[in-house]
N, C-alpha and C. Protein backbone atom coordinates (compact mmCIF):
# COMPACT_ATOMS: atom_id res chain seq x y z
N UNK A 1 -0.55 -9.14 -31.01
CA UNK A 1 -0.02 -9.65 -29.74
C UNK A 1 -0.63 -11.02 -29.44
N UNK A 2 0.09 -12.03 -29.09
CA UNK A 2 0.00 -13.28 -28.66
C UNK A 2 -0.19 -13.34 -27.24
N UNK A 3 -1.94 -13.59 -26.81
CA UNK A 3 -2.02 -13.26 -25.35
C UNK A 3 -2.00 -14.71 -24.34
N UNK A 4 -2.28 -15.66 -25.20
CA UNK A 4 -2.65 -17.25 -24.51
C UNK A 4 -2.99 -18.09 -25.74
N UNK A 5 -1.65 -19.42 -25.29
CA UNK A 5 -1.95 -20.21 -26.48
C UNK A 5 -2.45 -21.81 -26.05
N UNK A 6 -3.29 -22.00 -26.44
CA UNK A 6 -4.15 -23.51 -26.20
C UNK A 6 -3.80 -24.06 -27.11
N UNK A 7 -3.12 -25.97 -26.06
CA UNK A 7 -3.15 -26.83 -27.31
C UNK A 7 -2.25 -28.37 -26.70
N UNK A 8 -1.56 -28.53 -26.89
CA UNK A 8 -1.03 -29.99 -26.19
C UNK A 8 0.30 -29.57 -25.54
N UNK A 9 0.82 -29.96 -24.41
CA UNK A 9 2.06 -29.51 -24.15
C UNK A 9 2.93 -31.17 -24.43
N UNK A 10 3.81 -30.36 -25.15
CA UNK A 10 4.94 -31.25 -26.25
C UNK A 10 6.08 -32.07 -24.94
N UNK A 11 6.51 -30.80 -24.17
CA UNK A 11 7.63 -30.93 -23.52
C UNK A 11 8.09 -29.77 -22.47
N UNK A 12 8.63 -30.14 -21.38
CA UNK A 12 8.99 -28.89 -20.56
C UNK A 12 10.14 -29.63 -19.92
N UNK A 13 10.75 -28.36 -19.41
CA UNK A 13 11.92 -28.62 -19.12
C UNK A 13 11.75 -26.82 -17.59
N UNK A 14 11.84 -26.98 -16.20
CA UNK A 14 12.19 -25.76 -15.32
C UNK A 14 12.20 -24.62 -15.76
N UNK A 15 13.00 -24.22 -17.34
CA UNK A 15 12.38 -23.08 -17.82
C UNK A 15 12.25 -22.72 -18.88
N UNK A 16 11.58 -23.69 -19.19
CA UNK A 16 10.87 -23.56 -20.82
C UNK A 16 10.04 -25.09 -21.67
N UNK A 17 9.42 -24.18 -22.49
CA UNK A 17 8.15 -25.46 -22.84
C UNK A 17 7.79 -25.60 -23.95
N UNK A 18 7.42 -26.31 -24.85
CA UNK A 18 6.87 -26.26 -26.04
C UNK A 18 5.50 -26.92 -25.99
N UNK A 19 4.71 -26.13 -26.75
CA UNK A 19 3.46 -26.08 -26.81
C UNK A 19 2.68 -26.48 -27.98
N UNK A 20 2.49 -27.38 -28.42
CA UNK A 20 1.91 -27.59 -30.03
C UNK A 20 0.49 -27.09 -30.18
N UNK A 21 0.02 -26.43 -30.87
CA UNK A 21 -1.12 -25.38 -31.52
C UNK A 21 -1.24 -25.36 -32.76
N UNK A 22 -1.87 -26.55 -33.19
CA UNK A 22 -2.30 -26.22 -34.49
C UNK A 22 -1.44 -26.94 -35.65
N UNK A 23 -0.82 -27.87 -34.99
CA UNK A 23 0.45 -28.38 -36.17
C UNK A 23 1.67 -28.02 -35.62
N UNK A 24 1.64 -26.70 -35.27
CA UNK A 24 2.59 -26.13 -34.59
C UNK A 24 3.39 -25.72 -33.73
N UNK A 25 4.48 -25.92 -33.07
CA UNK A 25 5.32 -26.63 -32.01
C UNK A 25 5.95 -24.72 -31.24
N UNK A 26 5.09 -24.32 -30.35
CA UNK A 26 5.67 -22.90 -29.78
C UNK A 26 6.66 -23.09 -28.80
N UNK A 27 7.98 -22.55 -28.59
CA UNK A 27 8.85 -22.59 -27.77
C UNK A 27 8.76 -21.51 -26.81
N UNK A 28 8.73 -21.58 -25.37
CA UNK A 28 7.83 -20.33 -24.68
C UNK A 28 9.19 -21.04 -23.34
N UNK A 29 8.94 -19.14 -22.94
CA UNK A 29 10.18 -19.37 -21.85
C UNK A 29 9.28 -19.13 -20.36
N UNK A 30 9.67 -19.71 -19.29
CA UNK A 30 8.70 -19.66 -18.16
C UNK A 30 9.44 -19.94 -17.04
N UNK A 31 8.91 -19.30 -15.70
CA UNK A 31 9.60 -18.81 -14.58
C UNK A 31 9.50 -20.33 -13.95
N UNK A 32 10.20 -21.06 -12.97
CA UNK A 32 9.34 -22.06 -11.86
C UNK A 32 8.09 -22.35 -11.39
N UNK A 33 7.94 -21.38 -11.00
CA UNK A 33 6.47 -20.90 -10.41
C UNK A 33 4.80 -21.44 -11.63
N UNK A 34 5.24 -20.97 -13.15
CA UNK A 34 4.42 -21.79 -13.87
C UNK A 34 4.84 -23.27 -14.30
N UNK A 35 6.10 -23.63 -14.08
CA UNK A 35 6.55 -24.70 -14.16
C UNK A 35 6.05 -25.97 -13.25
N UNK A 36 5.92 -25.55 -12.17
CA UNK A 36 5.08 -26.72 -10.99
C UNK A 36 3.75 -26.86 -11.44
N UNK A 37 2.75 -25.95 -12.37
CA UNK A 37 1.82 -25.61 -12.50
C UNK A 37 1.62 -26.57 -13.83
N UNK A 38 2.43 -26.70 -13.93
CA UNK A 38 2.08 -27.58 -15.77
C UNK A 38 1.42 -29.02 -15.64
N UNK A 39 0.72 -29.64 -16.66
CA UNK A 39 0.38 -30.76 -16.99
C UNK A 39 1.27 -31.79 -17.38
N UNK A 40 1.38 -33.22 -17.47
CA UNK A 40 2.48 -33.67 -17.51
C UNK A 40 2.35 -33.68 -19.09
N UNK A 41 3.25 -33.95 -19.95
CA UNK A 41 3.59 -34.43 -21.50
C UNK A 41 2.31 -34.52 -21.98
N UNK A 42 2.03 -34.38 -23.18
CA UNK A 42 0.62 -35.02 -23.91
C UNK A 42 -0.49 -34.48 -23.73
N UNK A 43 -0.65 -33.59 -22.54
CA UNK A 43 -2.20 -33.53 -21.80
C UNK A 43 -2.31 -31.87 -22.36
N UNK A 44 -3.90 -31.50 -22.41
CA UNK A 44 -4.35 -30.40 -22.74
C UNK A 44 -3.71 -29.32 -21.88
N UNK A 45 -3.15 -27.99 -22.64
CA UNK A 45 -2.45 -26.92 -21.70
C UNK A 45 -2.34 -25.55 -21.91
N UNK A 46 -2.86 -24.82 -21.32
CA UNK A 46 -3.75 -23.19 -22.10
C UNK A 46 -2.40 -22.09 -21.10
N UNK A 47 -1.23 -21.81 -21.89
CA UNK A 47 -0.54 -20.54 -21.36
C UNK A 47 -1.03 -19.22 -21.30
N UNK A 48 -1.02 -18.55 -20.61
CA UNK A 48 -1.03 -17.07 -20.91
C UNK A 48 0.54 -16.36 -21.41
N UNK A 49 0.54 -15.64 -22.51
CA UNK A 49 2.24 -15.52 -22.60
C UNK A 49 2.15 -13.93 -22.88
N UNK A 50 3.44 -13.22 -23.27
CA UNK A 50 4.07 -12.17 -23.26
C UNK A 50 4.74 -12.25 -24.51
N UNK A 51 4.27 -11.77 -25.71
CA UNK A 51 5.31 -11.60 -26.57
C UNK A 51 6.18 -10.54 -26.57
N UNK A 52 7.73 -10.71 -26.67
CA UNK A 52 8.92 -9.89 -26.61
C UNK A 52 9.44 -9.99 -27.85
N UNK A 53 9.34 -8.65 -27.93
CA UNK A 53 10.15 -8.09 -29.80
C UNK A 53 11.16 -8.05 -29.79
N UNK A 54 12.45 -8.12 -30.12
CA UNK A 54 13.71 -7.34 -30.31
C UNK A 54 13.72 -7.61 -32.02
N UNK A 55 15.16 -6.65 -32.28
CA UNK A 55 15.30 -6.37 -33.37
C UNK A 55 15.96 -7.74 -33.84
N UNK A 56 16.51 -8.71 -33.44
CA UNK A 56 16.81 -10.11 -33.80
C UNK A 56 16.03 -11.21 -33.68
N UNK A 57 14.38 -11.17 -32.72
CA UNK A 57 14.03 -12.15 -32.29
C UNK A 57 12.58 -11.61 -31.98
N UNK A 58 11.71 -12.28 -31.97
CA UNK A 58 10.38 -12.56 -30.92
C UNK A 58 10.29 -13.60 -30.66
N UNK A 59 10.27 -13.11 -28.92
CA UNK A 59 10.39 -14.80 -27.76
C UNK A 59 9.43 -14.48 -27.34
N UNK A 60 9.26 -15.39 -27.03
CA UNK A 60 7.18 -15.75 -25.72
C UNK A 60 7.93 -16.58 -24.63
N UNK A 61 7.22 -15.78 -23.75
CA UNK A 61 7.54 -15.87 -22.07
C UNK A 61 6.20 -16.15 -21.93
N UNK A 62 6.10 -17.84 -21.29
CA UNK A 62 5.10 -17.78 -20.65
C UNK A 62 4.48 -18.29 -19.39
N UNK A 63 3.13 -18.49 -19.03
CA UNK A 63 2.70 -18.32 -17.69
C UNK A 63 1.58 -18.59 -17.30
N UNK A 64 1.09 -19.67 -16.17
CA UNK A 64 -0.13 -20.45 -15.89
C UNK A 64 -1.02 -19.85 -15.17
N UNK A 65 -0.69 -18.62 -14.15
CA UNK A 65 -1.80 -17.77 -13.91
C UNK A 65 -1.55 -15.90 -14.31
N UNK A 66 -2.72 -15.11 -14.45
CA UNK A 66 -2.11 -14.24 -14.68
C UNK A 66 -1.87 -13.72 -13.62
N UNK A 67 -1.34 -13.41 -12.59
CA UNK A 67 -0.68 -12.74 -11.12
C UNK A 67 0.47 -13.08 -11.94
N UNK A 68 1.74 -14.55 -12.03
CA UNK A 68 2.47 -14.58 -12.99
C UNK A 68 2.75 -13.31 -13.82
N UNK A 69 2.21 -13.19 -14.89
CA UNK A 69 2.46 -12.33 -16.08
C UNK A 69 2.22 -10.75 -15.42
N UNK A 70 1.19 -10.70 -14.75
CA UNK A 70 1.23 -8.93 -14.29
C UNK A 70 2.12 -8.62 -13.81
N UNK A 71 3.00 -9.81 -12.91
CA UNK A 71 3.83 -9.42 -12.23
C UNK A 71 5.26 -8.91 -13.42
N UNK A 72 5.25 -9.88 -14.00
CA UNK A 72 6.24 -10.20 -15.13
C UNK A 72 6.21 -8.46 -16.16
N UNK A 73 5.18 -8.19 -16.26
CA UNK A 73 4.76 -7.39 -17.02
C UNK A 73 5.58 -5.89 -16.19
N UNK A 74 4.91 -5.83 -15.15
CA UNK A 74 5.52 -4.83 -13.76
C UNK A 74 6.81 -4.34 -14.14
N UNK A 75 7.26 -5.45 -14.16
CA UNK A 75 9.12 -5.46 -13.79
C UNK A 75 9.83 -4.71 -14.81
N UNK A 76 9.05 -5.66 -15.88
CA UNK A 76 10.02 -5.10 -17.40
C UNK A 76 9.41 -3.95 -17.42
N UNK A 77 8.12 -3.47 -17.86
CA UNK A 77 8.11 -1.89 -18.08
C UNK A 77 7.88 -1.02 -17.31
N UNK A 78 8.11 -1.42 -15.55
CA UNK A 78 8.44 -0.13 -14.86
C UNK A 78 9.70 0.01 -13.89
N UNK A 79 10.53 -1.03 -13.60
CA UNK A 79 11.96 -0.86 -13.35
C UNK A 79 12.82 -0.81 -14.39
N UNK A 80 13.51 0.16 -14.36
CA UNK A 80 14.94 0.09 -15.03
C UNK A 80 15.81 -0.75 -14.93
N UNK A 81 16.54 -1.58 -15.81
CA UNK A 81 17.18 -2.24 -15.63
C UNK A 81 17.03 -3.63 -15.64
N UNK A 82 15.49 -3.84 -15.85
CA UNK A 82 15.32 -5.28 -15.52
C UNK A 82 14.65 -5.35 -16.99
N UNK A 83 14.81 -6.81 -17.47
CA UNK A 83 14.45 -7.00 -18.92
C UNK A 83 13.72 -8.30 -18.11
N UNK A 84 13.39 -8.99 -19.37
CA UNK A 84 12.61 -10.54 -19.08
C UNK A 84 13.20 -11.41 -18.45
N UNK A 85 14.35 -11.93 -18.59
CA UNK A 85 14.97 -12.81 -18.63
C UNK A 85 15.42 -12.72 -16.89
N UNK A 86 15.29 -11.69 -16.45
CA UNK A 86 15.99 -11.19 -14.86
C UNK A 86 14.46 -11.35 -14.33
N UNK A 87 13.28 -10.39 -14.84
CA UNK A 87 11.81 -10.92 -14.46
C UNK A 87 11.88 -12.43 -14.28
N UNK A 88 12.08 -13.26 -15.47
CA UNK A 88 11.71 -14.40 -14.78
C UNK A 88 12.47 -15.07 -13.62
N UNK A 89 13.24 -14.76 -13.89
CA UNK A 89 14.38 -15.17 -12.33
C UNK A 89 13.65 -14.55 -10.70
N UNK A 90 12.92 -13.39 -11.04
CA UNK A 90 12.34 -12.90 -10.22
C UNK A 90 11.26 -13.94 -9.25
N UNK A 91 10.57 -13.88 -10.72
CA UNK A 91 9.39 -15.16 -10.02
C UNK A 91 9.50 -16.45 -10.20
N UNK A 92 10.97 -17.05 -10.79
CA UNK A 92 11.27 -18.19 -10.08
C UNK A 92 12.18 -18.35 -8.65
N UNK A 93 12.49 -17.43 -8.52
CA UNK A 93 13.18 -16.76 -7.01
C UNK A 93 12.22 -16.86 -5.69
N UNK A 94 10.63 -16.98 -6.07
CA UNK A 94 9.91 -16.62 -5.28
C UNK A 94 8.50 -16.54 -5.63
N UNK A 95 7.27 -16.54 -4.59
CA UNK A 95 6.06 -16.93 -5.09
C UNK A 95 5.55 -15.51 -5.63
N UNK A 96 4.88 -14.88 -6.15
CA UNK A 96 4.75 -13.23 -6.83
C UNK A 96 3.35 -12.64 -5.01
N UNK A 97 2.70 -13.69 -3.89
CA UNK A 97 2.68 -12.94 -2.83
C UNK A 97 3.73 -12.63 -2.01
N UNK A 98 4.76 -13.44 -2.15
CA UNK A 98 5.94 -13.34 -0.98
C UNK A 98 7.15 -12.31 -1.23
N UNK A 99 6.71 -12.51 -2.95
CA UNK A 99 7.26 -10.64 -3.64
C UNK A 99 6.76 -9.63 -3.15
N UNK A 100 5.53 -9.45 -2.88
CA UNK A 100 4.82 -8.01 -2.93
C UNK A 100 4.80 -7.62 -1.94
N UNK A 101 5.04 -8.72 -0.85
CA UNK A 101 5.24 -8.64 0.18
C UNK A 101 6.74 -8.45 0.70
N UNK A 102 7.54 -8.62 -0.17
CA UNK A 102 8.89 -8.17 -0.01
C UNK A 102 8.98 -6.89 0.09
N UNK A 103 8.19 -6.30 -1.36
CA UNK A 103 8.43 -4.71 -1.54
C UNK A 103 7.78 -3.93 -0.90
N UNK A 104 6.30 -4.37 -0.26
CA UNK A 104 5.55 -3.50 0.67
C UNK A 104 6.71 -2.95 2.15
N UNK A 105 7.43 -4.43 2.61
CA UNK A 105 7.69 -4.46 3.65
C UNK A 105 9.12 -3.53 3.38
N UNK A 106 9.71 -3.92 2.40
CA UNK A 106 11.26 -2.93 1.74
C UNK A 106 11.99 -3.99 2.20
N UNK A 107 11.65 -5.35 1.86
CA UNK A 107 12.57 -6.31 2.50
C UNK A 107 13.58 -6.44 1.18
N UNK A 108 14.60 -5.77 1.39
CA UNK A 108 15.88 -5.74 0.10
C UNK A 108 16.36 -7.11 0.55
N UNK A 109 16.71 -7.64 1.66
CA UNK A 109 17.67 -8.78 2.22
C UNK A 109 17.14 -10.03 1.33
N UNK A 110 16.02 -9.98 1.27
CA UNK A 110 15.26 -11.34 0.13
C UNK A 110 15.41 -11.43 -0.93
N UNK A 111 15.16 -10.03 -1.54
CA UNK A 111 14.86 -9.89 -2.87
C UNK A 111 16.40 -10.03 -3.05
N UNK A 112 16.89 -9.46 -2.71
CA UNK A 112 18.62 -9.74 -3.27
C UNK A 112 19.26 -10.85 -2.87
N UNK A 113 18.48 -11.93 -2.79
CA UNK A 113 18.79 -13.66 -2.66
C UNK A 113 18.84 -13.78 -3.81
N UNK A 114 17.41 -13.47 -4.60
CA UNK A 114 17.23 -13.96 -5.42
C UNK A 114 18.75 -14.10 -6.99
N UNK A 115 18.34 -15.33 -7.64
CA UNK A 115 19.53 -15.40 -8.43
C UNK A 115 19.68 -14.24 -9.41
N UNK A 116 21.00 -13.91 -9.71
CA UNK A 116 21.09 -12.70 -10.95
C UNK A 116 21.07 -11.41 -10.14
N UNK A 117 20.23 -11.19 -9.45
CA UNK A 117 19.79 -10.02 -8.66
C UNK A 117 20.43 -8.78 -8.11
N UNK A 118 20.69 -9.11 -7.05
CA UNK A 118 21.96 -8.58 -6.20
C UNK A 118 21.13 -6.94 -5.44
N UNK A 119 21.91 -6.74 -4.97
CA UNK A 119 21.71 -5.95 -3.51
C UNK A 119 20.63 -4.17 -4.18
N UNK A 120 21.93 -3.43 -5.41
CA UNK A 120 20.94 -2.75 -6.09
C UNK A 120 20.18 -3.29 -6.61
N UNK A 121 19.76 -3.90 -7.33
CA UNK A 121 18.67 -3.77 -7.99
C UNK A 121 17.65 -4.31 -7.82
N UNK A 122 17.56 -5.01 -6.01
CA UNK A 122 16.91 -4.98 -5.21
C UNK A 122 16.10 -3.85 -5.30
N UNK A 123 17.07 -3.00 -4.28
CA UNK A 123 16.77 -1.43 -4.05
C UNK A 123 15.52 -0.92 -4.47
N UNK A 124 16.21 -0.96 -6.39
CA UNK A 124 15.76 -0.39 -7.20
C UNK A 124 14.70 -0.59 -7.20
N UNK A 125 13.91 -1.96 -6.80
CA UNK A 125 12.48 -2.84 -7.48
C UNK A 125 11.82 -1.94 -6.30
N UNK A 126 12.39 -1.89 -5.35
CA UNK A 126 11.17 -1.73 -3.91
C UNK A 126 11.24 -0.49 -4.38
N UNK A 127 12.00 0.18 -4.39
CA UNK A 127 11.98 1.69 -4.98
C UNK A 127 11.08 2.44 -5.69
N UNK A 128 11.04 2.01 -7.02
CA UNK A 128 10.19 2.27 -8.18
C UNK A 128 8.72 1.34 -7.99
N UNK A 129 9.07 0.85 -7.45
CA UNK A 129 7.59 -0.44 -7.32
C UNK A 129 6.37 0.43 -6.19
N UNK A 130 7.40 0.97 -5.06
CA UNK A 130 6.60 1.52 -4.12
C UNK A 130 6.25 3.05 -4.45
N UNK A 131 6.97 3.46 -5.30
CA UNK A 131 6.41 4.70 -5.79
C UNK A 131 5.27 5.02 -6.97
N UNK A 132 5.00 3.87 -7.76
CA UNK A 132 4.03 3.42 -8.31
C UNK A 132 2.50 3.82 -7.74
N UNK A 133 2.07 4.77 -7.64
CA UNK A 133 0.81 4.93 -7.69
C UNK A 133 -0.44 4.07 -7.30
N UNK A 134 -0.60 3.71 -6.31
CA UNK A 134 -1.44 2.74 -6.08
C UNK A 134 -1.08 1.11 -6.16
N UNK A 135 0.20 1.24 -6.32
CA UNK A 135 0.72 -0.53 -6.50
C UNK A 135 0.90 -0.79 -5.14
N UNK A 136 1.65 -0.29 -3.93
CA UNK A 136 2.02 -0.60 -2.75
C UNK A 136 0.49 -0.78 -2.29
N UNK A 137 -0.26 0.20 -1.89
CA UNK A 137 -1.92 0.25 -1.39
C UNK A 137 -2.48 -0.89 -1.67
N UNK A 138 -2.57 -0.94 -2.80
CA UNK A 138 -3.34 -2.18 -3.40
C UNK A 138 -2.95 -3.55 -3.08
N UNK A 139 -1.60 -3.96 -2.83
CA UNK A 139 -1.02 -4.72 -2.72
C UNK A 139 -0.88 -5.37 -0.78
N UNK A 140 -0.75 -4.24 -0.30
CA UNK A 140 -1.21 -4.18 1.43
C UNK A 140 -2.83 -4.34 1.87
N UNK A 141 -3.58 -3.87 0.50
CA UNK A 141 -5.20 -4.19 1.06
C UNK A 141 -5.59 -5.62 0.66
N UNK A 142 -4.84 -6.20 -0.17
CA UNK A 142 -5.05 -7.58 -0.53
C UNK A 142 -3.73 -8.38 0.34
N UNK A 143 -3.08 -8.29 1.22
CA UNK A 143 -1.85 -9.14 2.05
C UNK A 143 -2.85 -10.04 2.73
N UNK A 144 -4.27 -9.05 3.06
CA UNK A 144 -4.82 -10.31 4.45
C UNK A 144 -5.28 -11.46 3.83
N UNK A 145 -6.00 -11.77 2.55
CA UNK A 145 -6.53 -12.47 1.60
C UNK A 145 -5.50 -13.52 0.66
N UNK A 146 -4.41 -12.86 0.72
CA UNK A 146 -3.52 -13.31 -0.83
C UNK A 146 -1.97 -13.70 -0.25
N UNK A 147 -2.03 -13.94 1.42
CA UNK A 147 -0.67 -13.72 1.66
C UNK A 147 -0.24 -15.52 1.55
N UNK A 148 0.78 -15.49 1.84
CA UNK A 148 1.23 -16.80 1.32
C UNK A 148 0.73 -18.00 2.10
N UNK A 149 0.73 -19.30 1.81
CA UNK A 149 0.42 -19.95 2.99
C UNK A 149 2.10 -20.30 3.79
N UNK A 150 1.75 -20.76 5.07
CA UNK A 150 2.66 -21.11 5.69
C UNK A 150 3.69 -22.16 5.09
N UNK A 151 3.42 -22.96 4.71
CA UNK A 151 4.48 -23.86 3.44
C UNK A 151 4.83 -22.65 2.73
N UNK A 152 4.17 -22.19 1.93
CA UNK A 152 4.72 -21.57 0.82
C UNK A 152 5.99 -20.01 1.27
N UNK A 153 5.94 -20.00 2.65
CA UNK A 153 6.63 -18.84 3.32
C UNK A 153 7.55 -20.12 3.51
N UNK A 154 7.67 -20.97 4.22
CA UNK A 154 8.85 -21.99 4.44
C UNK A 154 9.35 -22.34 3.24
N UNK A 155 8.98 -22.70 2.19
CA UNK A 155 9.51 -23.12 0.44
C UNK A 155 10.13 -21.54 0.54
N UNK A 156 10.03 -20.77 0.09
CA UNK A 156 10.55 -19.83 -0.15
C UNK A 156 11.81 -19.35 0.50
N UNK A 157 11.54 -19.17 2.16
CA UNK A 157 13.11 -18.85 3.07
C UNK A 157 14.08 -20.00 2.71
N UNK A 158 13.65 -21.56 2.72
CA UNK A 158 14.39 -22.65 2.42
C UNK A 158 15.01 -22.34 1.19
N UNK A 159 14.29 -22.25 0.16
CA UNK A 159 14.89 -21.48 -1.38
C UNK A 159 16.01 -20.41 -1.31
N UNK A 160 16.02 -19.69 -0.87
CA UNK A 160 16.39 -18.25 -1.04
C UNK A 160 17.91 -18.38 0.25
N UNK A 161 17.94 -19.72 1.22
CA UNK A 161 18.91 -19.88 1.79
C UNK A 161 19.46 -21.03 1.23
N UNK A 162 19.19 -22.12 0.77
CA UNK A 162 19.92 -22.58 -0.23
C UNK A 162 20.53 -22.04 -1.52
N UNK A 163 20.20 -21.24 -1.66
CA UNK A 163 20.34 -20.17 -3.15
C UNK A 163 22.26 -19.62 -2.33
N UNK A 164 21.69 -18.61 -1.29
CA UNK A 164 22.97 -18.37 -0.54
C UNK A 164 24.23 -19.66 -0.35
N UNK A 165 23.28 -20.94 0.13
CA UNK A 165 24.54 -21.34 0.30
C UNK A 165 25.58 -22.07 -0.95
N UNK A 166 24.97 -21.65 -2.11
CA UNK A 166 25.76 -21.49 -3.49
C UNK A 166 25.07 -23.04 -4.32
N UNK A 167 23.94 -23.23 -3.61
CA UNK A 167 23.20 -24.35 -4.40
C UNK A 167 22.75 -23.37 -6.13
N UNK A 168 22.31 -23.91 -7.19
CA UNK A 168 21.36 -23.26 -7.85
C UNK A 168 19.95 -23.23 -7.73
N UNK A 169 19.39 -22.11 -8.19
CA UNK A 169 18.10 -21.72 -8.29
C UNK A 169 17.20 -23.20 -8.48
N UNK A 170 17.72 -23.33 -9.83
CA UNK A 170 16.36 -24.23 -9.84
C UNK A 170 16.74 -25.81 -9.11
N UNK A 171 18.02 -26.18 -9.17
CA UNK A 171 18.11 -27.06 -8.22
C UNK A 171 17.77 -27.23 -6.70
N UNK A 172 18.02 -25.79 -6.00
CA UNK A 172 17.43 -25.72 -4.69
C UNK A 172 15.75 -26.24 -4.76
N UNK A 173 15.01 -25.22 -5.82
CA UNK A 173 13.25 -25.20 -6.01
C UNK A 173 13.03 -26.66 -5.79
N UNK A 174 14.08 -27.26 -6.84
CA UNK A 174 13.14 -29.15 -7.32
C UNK A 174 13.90 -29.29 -5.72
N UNK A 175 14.44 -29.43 -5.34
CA UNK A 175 14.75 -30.60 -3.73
C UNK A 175 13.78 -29.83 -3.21
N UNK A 176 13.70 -28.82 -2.27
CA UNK A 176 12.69 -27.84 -1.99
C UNK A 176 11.26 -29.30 -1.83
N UNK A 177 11.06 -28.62 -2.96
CA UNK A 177 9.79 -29.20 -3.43
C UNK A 177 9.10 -30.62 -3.18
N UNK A 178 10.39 -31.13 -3.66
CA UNK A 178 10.43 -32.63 -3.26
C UNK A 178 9.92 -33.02 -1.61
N UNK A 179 10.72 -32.68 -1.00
CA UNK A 179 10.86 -32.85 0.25
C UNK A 179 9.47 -32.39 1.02
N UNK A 180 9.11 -30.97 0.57
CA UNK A 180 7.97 -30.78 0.69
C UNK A 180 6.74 -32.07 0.42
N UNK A 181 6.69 -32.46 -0.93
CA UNK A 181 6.15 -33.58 -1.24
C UNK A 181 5.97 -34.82 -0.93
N UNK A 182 6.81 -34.80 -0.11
CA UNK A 182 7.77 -36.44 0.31
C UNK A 182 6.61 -36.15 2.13
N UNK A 183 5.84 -35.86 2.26
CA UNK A 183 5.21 -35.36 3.67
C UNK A 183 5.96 -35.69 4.76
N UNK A 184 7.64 -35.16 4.74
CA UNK A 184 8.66 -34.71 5.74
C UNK A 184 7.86 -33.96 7.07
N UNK A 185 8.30 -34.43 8.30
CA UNK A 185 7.87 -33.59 9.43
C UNK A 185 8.25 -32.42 9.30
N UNK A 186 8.04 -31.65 8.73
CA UNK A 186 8.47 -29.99 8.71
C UNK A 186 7.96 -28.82 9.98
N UNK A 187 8.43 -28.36 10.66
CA UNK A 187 7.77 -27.42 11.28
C UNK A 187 8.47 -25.90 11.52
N UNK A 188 9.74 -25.64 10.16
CA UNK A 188 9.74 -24.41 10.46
C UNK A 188 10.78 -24.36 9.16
N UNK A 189 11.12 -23.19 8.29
CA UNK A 189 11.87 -23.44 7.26
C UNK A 189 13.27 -23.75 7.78
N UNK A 190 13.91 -23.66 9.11
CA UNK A 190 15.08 -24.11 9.14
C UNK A 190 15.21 -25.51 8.93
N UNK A 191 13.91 -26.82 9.54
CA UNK A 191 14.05 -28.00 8.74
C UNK A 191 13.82 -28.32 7.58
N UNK A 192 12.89 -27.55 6.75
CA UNK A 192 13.13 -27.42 5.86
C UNK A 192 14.38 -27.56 5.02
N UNK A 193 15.18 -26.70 5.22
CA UNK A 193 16.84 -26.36 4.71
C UNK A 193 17.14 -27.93 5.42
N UNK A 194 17.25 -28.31 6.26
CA UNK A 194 17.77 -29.24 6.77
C UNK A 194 17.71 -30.98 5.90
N UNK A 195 16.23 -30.79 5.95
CA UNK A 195 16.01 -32.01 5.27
C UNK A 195 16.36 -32.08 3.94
N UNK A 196 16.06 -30.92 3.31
CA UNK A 196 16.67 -31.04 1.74
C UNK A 196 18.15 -31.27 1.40
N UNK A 197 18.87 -30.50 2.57
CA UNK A 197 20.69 -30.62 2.26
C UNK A 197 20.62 -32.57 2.19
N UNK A 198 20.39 -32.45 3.44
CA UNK A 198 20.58 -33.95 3.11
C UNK A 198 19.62 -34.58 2.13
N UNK A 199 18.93 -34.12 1.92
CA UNK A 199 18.30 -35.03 0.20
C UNK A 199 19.18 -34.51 -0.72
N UNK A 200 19.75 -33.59 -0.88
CA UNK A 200 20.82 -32.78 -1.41
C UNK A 200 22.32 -33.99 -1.52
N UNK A 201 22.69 -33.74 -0.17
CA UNK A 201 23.80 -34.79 -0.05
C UNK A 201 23.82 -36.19 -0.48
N UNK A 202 22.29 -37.04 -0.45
CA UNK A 202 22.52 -37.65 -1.02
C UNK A 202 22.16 -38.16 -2.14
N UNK A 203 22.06 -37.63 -2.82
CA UNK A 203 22.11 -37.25 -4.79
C UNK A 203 20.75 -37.81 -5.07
N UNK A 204 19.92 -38.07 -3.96
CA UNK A 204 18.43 -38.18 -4.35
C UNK A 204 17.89 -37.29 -5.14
């Protein structure tokens, strides 16, 4: 198993990266969330990844902290129905506190923003997630410590309502972000949404 690979990052692209190690050029697939997290071109860059077997392929999914990957890990081998590729949509959908905090709370209305998703298999996540043995507990005794910051609760509703209003995923994230960056007077995610449409509108 391929747990973390150190070495130069080649190239990235929102969801996916290549990693050179050794001579050797790794193609690794990755949510948003480790994507903001990256180094630019050239510079030293240590993934944590997930190798995935199938009978045609082994792909590496990977990921800049591990909260990332546990989460990642969660999805695929204890909901039904969800493979990697919907995981990562998961946690580029959203920060992995503003998840746990989805499913503690049984907030289906969010989670089924997210892209790919949809209303079951929402359900399903809070479902199986909260019946998990110590995952909900654990996850409510760490909310006071680990909960999101206030930006990062505004990035997220802004996300997840641009998502609705038929923007894409990762196009909503980068304006999002931007705007965030751009130190916009923000004081609640509805300007949020606001200021980005119009960075939106105009093809900034």
């Amino acid at each position: 198993m391929i747990t973390f690979l150190h070495g130069r990052l080649t190239s990235a692209l929102p969801t996916q990266a290549i990693v050179e190690v050794g001579g050797v050029g790794y193609e690794i697939f990755i949510p948003l969330s480790s994507y903001d997290k990256l180094p630019a071109p050239g510079e030293a860059v240590q993934i944590l990844t997930h190798l995935h077997v199938r009978e045609d392929a082994q792909i590496l999914y990977g990921f800049m902290t591990a909260a990332e990957r546990d989460l990642f890990r969660l999805l695929v081998n204890h909901v039904s129905g969800i493979g990697p590729k919907l995981a990562l949509a998961v946690l580029s959908g959203m920060s992995v506190s503003y998840f746990k905090s989805a499913v503690v709370n049984s907030d289906v209305a969010s989670l089924s923003k997210i892209s790919g998703l949809g209303k079951k298999t929402a359900e399903r996540i809070v479902l199986e997630l909260k019946d998990k043995l110590g995952v909900a507990a654990a996850w409510e005794a760490a909310s006071g410590t680990h909960a999101p910051t206030p930006e990062q609760e505004q990035a997220n509703e802004a996300v997840l309502a641009l998502i609705a209003l038929g923007y894409k995923q990762v196009e909503a994230h980068k304006a999002v972000r931007d705007v965030q960056q751009g130190k916009a007077e923000v004081q609640s995610a509805e300007d949020l949404v606001r200021l980005t449409l119009q960075r939106l509108a105009s093809g900034k």
